[in-house]
C-alpha atoms as a PDB file:
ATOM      1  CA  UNK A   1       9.129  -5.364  17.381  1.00  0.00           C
ATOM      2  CA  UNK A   2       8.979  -8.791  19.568  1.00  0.00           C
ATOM      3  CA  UNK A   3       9.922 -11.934  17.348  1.00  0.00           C
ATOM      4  CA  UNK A   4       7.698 -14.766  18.715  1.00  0.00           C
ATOM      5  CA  UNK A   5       8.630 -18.411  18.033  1.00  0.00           C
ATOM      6  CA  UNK A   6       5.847 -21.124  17.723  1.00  0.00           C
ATOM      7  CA  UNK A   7       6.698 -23.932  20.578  1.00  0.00           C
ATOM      8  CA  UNK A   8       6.780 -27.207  19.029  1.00  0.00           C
ATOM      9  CA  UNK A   9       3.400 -28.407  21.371  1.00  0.00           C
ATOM     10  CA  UNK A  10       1.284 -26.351  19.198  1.00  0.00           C
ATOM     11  CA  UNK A  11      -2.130 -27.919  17.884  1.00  0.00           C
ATOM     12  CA  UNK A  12      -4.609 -26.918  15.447  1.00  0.00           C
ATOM     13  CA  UNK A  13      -7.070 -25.998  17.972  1.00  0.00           C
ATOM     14  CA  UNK A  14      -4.363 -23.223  19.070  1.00  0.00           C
ATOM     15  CA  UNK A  15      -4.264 -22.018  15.357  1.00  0.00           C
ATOM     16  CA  UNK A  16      -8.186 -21.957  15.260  1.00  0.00           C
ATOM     17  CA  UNK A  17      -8.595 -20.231  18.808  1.00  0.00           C
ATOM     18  CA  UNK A  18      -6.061 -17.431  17.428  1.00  0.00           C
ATOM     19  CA  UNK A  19      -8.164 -17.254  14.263  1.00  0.00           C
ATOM     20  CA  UNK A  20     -11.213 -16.382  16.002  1.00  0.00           C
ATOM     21  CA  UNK A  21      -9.607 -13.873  17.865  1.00  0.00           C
ATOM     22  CA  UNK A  22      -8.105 -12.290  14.952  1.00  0.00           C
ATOM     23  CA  UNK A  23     -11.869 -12.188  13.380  1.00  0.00           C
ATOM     24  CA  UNK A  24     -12.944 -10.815  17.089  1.00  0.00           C
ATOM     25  CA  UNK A  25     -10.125  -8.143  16.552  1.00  0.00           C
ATOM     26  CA  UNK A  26     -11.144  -6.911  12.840  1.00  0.00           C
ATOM     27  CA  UNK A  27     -14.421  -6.766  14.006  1.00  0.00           C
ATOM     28  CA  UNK A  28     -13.787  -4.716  16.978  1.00  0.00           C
ATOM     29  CA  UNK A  29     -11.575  -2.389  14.424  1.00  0.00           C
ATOM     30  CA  UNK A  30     -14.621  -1.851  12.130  1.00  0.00           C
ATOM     31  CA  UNK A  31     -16.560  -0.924  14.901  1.00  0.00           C
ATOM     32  CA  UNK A  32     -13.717   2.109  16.032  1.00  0.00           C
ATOM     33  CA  UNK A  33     -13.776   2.722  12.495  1.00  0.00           C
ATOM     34  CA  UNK A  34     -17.160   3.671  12.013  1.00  0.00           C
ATOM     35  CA  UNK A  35     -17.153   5.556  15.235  1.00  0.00           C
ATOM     36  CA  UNK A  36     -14.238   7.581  13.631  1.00  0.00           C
ATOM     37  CA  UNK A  37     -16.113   8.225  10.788  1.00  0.00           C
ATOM     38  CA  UNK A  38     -19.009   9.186  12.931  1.00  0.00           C
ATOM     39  CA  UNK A  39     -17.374  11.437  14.992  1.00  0.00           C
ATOM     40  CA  UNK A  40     -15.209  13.123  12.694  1.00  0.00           C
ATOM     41  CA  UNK A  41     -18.501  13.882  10.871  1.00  0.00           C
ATOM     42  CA  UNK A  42     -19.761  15.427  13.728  1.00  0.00           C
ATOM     43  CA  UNK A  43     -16.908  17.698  14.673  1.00  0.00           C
ATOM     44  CA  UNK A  44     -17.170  18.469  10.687  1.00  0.00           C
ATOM     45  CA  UNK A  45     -20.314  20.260  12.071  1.00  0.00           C
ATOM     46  CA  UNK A  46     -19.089  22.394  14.170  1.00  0.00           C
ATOM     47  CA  UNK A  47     -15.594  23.852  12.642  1.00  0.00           C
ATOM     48  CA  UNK A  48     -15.783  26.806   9.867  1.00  0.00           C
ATOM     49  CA  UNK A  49     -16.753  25.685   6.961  1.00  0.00           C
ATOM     50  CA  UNK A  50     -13.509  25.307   4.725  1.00  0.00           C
ATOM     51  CA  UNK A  51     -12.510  23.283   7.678  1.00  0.00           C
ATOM     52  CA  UNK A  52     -15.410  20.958   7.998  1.00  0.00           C
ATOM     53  CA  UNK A  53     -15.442  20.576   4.175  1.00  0.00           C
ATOM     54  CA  UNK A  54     -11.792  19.797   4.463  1.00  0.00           C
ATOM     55  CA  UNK A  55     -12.203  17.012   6.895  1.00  0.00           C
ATOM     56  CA  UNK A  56     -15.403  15.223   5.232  1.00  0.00           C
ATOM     57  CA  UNK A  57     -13.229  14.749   2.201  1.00  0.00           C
ATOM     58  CA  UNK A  58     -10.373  13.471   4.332  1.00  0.00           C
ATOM     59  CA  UNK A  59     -12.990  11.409   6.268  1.00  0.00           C
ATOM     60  CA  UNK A  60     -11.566   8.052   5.904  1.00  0.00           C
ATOM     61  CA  UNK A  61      -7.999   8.791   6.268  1.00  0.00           C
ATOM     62  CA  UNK A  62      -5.456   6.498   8.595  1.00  0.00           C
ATOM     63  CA  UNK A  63      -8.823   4.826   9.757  1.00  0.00           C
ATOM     64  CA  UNK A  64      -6.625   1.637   9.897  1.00  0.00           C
ATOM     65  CA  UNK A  65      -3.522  -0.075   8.523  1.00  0.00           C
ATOM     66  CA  UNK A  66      -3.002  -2.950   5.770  1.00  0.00           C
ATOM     67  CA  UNK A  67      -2.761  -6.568   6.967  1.00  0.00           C
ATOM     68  CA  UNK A  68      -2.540  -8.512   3.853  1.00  0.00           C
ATOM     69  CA  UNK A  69       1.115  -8.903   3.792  1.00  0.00           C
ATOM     70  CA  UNK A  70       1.246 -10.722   7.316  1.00  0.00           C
ATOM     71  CA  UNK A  71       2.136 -14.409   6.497  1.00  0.00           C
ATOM     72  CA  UNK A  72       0.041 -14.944   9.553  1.00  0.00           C
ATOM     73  CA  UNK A  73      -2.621 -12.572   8.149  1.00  0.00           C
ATOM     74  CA  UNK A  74      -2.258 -14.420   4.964  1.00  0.00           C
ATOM     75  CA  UNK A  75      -2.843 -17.656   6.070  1.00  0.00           C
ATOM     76  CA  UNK A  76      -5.876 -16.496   8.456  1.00  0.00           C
ATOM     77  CA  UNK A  77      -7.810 -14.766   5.158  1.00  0.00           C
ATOM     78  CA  UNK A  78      -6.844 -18.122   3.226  1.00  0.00           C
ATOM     79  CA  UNK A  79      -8.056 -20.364   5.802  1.00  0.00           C
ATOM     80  CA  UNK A  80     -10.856 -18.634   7.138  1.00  0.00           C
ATOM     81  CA  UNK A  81     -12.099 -15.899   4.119  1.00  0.00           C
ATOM     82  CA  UNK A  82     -11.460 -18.039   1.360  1.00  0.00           C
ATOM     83  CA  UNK A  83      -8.267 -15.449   0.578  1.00  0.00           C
ATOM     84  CA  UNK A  84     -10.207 -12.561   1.220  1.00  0.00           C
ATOM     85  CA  UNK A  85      -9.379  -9.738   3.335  1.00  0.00           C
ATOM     86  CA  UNK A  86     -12.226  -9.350   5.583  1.00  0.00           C
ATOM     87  CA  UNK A  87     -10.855  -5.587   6.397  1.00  0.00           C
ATOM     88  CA  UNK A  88     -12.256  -4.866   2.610  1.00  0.00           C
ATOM     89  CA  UNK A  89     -15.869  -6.310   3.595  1.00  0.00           C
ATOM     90  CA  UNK A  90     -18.098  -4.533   0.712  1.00  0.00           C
ATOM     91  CA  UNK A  91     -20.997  -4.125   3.822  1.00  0.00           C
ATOM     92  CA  UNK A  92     -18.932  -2.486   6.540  1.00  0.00           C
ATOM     93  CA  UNK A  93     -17.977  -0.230   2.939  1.00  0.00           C
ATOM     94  CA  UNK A  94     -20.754   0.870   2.406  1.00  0.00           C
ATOM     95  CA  UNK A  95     -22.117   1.298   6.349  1.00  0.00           C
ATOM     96  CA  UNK A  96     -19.341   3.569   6.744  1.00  0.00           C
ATOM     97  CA  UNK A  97     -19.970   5.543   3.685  1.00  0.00           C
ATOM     98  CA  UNK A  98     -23.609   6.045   4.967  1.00  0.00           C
ATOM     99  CA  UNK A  99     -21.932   6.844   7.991  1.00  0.00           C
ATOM    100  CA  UNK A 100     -20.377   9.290   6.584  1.00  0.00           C
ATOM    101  CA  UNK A 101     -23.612  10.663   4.215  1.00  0.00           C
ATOM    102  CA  UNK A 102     -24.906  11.457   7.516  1.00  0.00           C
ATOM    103  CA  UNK A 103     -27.577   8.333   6.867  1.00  0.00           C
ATOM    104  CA  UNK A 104     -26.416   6.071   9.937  1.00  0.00           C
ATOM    105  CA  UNK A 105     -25.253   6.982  13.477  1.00  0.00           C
ATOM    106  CA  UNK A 106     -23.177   5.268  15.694  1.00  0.00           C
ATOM    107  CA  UNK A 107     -23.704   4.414  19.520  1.00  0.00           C
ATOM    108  CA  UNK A 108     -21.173   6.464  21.413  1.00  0.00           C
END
């Protein structure tokens, strides 16, 4: 792993710009995660049964990794989510899960 090093000319408008990409980024990963759900529900459909079922209940699996013990991470979900982790957002929850329930589709 690279070890970066802050440069001493660094301003709070640097801090904020790399905050809203890090809120660009988890939103970009919700969006790969509901097209993982959405396509692993469809190839479900199409593999023998034991084997679909087996997948739908493994559905969510390695869909992305924890972030919450970043100090960067930290500081972003203190700053900018009020210490919440805005990969656990109760909506994109339950989206996926209807996702998954075959309710919702995703563009592909």
């Amino acid at each position: 792993m690279i070890e970066y090093r802050c440069h001493d000319i660094c301003c709070d408008n640097c801090i904020v710009d790399f905050y809203n990409l890090i809120d660009i980024m988890i939103k970009d990963i919700q969006f790969l995660q509901a097209k993982a759900v959405y396509l692993r529900l469809l190839l479900s459909r199409t593999l023998p049964e034991y084997d679909g079922w087996l997948l739908r209940n493994d559905i969510f699996t390695d869909l992305a990794g924890c972030y919450w013990d970043n100090p960067a991470y930290k500081r972003f979900m203190e700053e900018f989510h009020s210490g919440l982790d805005p990969m656990d957002d109760e909506g994109h929850y339950k989206h996926i899960t209807r996702i998954r329930h075959g309710e919702e589709s995703v563009r592909l």
